[in-house]
PDB file of N, CA and C in Angstrom:
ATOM      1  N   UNK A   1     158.796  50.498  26.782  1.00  0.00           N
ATOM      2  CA  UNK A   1     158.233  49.339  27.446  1.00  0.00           C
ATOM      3  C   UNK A   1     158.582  49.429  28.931  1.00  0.00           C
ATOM      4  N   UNK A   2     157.466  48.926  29.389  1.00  0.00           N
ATOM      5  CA  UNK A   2     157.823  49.270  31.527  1.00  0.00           C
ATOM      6  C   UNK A   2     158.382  48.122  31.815  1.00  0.00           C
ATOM      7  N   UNK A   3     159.117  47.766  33.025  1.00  0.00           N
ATOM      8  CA  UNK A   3     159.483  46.854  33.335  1.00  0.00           C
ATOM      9  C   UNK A   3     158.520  45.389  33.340  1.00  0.00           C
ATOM     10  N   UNK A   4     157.284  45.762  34.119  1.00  0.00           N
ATOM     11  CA  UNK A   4     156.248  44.735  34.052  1.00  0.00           C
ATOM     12  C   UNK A   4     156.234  44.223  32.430  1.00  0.00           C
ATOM     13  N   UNK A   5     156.176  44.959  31.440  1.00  0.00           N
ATOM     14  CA  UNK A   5     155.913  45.116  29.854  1.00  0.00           C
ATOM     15  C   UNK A   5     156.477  43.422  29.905  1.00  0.00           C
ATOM     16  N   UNK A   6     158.273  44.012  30.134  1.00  0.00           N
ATOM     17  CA  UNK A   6     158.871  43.158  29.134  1.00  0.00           C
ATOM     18  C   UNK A   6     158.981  41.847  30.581  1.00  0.00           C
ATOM     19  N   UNK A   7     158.526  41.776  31.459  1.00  0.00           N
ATOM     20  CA  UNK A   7     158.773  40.572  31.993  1.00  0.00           C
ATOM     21  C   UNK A   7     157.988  39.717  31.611  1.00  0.00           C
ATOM     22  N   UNK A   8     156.422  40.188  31.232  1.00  0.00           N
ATOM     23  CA  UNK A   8     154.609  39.753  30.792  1.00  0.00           C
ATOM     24  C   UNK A   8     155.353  38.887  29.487  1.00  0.00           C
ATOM     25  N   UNK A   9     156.252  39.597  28.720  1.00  0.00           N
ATOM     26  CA  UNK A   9     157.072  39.155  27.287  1.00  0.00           C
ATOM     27  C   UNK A   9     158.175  37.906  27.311  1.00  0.00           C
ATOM     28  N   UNK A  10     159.006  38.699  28.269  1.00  0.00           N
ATOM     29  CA  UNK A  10     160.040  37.233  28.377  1.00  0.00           C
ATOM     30  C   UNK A  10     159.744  36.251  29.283  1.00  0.00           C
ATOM     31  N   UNK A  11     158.736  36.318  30.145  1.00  0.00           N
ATOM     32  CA  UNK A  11     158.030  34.904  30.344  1.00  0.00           C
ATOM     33  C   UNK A  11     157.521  34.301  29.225  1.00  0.00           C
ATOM     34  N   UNK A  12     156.853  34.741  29.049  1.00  0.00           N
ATOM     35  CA  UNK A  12     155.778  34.024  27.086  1.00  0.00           C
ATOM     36  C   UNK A  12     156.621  33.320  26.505  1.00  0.00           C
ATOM     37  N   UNK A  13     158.115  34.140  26.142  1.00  0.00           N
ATOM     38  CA  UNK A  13     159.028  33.606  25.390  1.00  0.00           C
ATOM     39  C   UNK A  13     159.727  32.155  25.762  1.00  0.00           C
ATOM     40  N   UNK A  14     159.851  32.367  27.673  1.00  0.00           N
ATOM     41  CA  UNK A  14     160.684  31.428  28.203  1.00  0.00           C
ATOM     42  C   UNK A  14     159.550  29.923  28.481  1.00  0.00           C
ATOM     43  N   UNK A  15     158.587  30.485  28.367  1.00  0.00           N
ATOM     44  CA  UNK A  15     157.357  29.888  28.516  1.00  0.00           C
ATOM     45  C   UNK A  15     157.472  28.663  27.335  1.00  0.00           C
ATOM     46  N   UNK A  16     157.353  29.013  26.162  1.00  0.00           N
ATOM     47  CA  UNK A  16     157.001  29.070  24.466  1.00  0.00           C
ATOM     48  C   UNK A  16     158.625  27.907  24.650  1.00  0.00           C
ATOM     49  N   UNK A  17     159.294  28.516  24.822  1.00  0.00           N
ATOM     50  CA  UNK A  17     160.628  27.446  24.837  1.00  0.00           C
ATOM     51  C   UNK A  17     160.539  26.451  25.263  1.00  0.00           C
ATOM     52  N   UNK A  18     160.502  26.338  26.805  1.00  0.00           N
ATOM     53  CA  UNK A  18     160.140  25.067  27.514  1.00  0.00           C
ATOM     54  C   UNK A  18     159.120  24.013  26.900  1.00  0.00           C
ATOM     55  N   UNK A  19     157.878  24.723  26.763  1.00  0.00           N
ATOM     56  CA  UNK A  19     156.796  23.924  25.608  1.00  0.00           C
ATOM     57  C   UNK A  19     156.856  23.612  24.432  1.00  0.00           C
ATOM     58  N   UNK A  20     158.032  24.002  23.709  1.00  0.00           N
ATOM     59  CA  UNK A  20     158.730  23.659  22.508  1.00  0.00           C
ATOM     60  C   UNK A  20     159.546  22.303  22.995  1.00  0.00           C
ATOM     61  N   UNK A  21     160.566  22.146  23.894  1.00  0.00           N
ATOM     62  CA  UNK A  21     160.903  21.128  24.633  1.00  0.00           C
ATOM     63  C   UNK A  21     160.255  19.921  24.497  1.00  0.00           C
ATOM     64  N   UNK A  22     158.988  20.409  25.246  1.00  0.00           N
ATOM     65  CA  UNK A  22     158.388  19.368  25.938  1.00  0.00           C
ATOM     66  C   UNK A  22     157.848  18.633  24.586  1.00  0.00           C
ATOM     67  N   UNK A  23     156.920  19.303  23.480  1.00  0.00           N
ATOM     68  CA  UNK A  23     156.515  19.055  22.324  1.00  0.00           C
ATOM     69  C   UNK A  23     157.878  18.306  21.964  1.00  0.00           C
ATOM     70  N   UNK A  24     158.861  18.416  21.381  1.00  0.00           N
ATOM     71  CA  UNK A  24     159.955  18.248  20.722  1.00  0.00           C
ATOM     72  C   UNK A  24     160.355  16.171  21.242  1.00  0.00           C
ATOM     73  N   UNK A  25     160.162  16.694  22.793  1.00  0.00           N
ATOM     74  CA  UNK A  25     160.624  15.106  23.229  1.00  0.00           C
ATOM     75  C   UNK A  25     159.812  14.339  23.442  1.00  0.00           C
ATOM     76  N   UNK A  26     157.892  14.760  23.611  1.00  0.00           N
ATOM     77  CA  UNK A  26     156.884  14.017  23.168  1.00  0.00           C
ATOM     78  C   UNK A  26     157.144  12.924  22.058  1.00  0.00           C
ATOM     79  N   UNK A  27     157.780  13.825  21.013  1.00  0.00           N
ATOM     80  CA  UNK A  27     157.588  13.284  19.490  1.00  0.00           C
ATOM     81  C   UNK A  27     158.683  12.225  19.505  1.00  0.00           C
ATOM     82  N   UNK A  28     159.304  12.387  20.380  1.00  0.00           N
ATOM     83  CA  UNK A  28     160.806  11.501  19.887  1.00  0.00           C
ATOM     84  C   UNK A  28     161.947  12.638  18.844  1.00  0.00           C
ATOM     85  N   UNK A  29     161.754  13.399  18.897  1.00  0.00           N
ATOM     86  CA  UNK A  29     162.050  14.350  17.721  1.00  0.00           C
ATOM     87  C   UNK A  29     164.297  13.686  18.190  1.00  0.00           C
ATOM     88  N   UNK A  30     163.894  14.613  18.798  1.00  0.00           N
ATOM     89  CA  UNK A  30     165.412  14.677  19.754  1.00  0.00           C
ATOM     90  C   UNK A  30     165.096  14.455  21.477  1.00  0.00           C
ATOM     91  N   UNK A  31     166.090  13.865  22.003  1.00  0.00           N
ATOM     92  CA  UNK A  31     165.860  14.643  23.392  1.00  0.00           C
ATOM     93  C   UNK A  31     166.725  15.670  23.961  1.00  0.00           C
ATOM     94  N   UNK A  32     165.993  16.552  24.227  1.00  0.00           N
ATOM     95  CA  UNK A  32     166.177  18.102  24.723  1.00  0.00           C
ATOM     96  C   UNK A  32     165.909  17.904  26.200  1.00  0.00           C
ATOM     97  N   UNK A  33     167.079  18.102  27.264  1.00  0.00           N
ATOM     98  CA  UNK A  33     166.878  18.520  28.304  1.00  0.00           C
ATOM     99  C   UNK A  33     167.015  19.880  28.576  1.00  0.00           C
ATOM    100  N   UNK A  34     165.591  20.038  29.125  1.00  0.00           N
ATOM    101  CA  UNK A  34     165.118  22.032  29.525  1.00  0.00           C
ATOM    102  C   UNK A  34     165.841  22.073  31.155  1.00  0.00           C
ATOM    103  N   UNK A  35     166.566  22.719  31.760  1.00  0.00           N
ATOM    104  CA  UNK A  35     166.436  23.320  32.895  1.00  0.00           C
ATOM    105  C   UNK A  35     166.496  24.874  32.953  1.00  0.00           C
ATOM    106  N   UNK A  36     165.487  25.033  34.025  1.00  0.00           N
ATOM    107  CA  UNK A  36     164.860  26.332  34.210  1.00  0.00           C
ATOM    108  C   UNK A  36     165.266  26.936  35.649  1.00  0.00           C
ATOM    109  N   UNK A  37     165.917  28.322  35.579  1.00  0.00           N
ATOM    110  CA  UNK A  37     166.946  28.189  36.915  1.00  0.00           C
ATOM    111  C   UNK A  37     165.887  29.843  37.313  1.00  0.00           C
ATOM    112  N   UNK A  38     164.975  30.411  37.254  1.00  0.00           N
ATOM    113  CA  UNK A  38     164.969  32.043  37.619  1.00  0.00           C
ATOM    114  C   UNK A  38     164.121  32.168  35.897  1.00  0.00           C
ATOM    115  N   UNK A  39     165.624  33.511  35.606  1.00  0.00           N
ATOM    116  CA  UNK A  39     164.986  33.604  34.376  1.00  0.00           C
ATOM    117  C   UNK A  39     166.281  33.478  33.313  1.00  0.00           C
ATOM    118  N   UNK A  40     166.411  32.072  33.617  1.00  0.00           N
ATOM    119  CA  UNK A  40     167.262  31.063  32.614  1.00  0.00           C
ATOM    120  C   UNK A  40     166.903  29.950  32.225  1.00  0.00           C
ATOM    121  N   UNK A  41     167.428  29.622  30.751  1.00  0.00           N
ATOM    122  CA  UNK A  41     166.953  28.261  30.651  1.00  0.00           C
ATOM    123  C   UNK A  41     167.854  27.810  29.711  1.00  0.00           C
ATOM    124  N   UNK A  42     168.353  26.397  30.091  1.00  0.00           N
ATOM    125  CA  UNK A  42     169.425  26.042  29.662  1.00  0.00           C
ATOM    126  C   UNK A  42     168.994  24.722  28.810  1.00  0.00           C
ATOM    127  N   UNK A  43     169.395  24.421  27.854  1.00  0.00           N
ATOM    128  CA  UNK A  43     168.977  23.357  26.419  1.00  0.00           C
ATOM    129  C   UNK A  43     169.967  22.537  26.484  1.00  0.00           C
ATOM    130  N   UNK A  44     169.992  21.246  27.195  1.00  0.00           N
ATOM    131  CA  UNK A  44     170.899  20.271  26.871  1.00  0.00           C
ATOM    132  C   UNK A  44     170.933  19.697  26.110  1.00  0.00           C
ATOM    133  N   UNK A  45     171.159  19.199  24.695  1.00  0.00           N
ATOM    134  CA  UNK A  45     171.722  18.157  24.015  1.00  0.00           C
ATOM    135  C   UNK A  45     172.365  16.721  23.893  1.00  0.00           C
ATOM    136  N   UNK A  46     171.695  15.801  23.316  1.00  0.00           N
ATOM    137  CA  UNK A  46     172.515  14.492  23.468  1.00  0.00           C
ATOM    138  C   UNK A  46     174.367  14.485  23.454  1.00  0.00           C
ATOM    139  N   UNK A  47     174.480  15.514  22.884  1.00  0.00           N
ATOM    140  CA  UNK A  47     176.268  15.393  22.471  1.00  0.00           C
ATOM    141  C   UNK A  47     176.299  16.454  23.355  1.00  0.00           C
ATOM    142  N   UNK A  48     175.993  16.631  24.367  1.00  0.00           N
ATOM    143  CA  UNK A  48     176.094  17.597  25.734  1.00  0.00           C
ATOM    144  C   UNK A  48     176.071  18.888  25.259  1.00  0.00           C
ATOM    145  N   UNK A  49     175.827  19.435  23.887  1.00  0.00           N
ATOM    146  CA  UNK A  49     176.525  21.064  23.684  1.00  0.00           C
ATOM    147  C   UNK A  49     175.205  21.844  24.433  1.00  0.00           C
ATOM    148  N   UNK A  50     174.779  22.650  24.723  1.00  0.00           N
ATOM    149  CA  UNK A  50     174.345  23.360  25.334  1.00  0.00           C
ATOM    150  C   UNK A  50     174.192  24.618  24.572  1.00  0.00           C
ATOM    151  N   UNK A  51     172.533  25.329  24.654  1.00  0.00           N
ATOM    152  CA  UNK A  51     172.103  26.761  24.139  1.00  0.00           C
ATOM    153  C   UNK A  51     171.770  27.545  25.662  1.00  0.00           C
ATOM    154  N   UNK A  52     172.002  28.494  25.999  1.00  0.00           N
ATOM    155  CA  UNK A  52     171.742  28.858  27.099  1.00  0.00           C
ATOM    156  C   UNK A  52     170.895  30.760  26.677  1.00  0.00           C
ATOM    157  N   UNK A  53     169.625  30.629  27.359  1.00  0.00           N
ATOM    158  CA  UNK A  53     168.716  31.843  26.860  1.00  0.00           C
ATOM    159  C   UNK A  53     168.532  32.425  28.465  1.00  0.00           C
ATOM    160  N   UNK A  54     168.852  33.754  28.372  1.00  0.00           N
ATOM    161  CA  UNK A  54     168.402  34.113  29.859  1.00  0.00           C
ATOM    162  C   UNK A  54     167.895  35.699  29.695  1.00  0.00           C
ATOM    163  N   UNK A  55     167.562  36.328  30.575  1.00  0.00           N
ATOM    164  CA  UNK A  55     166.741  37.399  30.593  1.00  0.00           C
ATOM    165  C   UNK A  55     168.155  38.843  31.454  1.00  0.00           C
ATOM    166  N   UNK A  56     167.985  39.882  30.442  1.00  0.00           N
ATOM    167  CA  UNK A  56     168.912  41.188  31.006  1.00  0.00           C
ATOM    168  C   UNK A  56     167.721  41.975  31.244  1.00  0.00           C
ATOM    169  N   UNK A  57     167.014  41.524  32.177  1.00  0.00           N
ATOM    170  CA  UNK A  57     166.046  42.746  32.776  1.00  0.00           C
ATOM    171  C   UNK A  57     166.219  44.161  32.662  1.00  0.00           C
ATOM    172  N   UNK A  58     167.703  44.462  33.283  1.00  0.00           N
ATOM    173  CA  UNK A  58     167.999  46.279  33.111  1.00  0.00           C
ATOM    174  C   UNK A  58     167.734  46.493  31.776  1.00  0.00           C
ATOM    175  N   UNK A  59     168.044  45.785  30.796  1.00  0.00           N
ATOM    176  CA  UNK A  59     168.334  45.975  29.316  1.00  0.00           C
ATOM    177  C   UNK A  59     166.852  45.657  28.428  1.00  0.00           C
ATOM    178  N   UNK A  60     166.096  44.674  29.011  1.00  0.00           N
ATOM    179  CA  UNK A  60     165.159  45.039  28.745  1.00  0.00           C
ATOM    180  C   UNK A  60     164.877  43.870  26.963  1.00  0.00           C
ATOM    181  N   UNK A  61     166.470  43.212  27.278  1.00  0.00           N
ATOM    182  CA  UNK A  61     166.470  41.880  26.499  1.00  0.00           C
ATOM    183  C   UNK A  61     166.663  40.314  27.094  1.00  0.00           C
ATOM    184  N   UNK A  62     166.684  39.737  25.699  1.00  0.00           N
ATOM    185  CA  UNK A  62     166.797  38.313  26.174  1.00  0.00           C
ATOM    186  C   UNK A  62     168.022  37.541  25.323  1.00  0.00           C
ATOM    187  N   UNK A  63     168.901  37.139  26.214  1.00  0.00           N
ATOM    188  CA  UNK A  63     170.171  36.917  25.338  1.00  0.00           C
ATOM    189  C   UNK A  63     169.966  35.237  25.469  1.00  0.00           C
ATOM    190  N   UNK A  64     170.744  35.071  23.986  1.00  0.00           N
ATOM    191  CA  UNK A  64     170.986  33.770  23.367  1.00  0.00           C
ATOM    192  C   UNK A  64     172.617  32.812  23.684  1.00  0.00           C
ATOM    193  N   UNK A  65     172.729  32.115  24.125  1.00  0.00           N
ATOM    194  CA  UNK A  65     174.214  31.847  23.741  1.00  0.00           C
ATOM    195  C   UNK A  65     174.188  30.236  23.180  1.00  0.00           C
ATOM    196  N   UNK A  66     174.670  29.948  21.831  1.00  0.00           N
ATOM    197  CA  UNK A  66     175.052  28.860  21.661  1.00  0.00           C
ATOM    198  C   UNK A  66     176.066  28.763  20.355  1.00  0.00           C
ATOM    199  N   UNK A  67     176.439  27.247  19.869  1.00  0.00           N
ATOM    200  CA  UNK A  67     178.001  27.378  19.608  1.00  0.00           C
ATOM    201  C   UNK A  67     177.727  28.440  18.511  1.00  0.00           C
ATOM    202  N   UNK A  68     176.917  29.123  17.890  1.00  0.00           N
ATOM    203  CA  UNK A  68     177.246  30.177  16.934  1.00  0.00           C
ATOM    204  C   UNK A  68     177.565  31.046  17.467  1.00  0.00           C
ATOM    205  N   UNK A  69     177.456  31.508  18.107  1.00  0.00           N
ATOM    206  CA  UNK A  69     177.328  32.751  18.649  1.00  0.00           C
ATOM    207  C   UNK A  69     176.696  33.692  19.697  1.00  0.00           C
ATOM    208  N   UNK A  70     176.531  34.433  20.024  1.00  0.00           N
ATOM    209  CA  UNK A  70     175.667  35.155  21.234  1.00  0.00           C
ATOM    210  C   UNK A  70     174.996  35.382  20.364  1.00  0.00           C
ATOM    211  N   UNK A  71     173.511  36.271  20.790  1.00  0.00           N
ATOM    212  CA  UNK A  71     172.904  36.960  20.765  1.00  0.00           C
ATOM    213  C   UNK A  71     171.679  37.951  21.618  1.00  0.00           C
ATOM    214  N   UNK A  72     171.286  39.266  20.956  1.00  0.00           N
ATOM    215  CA  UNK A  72     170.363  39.883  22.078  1.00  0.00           C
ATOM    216  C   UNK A  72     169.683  40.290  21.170  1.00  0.00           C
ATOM    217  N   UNK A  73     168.267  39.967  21.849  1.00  0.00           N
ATOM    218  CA  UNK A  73     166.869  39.993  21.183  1.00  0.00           C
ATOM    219  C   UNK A  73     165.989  41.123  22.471  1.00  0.00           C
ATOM    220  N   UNK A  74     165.410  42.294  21.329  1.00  0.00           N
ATOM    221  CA  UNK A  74     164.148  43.394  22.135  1.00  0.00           C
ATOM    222  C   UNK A  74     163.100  42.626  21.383  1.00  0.00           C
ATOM    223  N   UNK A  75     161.932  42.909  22.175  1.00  0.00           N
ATOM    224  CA  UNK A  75     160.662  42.574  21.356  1.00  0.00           C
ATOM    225  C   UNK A  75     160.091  43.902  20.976  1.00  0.00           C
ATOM    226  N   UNK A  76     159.632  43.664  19.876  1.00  0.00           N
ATOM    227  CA  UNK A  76     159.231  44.930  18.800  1.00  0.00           C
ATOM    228  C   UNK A  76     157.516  45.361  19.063  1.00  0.00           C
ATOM    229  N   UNK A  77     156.526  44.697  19.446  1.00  0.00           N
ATOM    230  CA  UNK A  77     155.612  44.956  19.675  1.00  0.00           C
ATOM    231  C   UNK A  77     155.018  43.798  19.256  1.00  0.00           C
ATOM    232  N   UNK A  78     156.034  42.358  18.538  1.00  0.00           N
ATOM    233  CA  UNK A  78     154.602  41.673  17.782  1.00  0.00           C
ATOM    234  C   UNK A  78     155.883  40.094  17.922  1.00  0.00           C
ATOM    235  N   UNK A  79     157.214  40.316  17.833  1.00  0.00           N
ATOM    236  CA  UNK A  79     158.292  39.603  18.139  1.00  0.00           C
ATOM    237  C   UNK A  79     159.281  40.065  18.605  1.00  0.00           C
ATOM    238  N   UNK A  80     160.305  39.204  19.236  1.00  0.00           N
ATOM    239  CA  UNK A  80     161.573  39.039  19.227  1.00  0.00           C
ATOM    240  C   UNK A  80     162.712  39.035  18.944  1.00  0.00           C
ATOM    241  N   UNK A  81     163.345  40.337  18.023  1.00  0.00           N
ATOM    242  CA  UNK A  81     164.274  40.765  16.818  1.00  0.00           C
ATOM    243  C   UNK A  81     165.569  40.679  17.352  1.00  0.00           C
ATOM    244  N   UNK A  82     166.584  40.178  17.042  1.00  0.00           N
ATOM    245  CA  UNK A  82     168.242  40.446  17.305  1.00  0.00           C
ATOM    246  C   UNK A  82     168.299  41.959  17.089  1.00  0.00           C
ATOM    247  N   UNK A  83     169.217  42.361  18.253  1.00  0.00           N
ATOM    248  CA  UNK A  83     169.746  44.029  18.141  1.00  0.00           C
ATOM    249  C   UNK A  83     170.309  44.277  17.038  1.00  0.00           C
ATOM    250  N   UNK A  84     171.304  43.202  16.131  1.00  0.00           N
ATOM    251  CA  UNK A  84     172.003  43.638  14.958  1.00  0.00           C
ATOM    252  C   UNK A  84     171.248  43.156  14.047  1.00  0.00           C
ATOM    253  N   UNK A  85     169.632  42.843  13.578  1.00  0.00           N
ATOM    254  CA  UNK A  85     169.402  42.822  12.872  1.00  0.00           C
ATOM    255  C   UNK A  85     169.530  41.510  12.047  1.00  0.00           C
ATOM    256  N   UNK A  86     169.658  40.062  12.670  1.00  0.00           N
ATOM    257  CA  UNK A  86     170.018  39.087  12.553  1.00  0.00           C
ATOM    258  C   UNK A  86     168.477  37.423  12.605  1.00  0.00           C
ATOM    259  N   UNK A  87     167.767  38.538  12.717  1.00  0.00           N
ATOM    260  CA  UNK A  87     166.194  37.758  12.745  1.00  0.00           C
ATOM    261  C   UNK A  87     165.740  37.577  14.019  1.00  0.00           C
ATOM    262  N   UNK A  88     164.886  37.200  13.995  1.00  0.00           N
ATOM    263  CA  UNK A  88     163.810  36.602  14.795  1.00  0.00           C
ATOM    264  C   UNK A  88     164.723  35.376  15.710  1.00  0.00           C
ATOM    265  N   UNK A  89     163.744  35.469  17.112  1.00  0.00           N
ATOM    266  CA  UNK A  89     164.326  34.559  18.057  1.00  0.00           C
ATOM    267  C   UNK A  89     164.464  32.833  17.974  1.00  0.00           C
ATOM    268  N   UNK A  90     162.928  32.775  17.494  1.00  0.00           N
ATOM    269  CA  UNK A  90     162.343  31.365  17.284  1.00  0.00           C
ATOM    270  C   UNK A  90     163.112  30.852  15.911  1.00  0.00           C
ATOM    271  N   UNK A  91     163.516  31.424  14.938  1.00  0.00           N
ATOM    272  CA  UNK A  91     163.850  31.323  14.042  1.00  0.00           C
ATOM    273  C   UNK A  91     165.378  30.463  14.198  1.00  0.00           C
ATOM    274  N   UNK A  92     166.150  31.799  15.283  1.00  0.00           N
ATOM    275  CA  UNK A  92     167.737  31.627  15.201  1.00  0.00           C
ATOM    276  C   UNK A  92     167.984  30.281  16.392  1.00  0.00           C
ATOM    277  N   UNK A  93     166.445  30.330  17.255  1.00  0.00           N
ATOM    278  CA  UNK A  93     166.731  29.025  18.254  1.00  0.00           C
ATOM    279  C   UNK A  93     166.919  27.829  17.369  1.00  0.00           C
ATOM    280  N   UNK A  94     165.471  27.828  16.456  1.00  0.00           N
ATOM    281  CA  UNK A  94     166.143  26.216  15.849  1.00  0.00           C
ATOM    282  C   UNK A  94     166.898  25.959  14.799  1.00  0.00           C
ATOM    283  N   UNK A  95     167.535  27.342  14.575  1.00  0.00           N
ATOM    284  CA  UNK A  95     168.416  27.104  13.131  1.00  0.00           C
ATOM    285  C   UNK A  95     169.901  26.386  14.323  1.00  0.00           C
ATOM    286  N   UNK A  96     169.832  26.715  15.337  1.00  0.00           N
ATOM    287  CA  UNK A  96     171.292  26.643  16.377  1.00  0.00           C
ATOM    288  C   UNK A  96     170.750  25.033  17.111  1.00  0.00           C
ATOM    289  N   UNK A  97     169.137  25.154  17.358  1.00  0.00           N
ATOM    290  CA  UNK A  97     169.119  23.581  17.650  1.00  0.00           C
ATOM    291  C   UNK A  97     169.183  22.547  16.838  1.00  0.00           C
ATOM    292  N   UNK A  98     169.127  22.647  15.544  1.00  0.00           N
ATOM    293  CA  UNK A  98     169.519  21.726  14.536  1.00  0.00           C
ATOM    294  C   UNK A  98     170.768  21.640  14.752  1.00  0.00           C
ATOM    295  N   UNK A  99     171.104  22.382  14.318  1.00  0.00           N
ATOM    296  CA  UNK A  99     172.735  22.579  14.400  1.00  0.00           C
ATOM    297  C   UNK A  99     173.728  21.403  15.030  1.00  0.00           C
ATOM    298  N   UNK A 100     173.239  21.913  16.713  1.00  0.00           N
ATOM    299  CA  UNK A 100     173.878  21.634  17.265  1.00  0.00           C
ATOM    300  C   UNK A 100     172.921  20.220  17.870  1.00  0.00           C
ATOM    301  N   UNK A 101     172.128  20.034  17.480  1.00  0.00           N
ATOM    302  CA  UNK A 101     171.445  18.354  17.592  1.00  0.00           C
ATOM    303  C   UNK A 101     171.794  17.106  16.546  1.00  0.00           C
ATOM    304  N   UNK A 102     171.537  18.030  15.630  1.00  0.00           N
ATOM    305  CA  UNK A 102     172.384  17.215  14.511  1.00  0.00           C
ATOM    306  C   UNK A 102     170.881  16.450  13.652  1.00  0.00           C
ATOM    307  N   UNK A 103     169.550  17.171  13.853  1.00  0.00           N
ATOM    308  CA  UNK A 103     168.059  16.201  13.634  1.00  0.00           C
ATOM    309  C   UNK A 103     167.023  17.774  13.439  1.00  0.00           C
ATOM    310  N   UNK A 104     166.504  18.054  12.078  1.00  0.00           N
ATOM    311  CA  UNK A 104     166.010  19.074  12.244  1.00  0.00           C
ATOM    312  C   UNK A 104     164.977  19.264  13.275  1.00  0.00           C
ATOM    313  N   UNK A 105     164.981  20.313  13.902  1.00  0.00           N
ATOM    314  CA  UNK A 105     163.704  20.501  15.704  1.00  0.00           C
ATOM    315  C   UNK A 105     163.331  22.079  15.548  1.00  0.00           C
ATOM    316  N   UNK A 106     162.113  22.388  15.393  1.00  0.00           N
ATOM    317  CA  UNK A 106     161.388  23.606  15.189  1.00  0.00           C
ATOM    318  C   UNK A 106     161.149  23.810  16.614  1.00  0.00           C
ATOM    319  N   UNK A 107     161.526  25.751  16.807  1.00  0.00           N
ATOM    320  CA  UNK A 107     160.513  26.481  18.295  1.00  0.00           C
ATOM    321  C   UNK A 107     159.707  27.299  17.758  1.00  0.00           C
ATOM    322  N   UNK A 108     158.555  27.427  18.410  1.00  0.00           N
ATOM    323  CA  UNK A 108     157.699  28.727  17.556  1.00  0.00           C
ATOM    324  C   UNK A 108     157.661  29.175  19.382  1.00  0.00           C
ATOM    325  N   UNK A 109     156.859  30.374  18.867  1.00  0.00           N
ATOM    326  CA  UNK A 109     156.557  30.985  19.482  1.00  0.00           C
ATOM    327  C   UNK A 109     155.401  30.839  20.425  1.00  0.00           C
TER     328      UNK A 109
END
């Protein structure tokens, strides 16, 4: 993948997040505060905990951090896979935004 490749990608992704957000606090679901710094974006929470997703350009991933754990996601040609084999991005975002919201909240893609 060329550099252009995966930026065309982790915009979409960072894109797809924010509009997950926005959907999410439309509904009343939860409120999710998005801030968007470059190519970061940080998920505030009512109980302040915080998911923080940002972009390793050299690397050519997109890392996860929240209270589970880190993670780093390549895109495969069709999604967003954890390096160790740990699933899908959209998947592990709202299994960690439930989590840590405490109100089940879906991201797709």
């Amino acid at each position: 993948m060329t550099d252009l490749e995966f930026l065309d990608h982790a915009e979409k992704l960072l894109l797809a997040v924010e509009r997950s957000c926005d959907r999410i606090n439309d509904a009343g679901e939860v409120d999710v505060d998005n801030q968007r710094s470059g190519g970061m974006v940080t998920l505030t929470f009512p109980n302040r905990s915080q998911i923080i997703i940002n972009l390793q350009k050299p690397l050519h991933e997109v890392w996860m951090a929240a209270r589970s754990g880190g993670y780093h996601y390549r895109f495969d040609g069709a999604a967003w896979q954890d390096t160790k084999g740990a699933g899908e991005f959209f998947e592990r975002l709202s299994q960690d935004a439930t989590q840590q919201s405490g109100a089940p909240i879906r991201f797709t893609a």
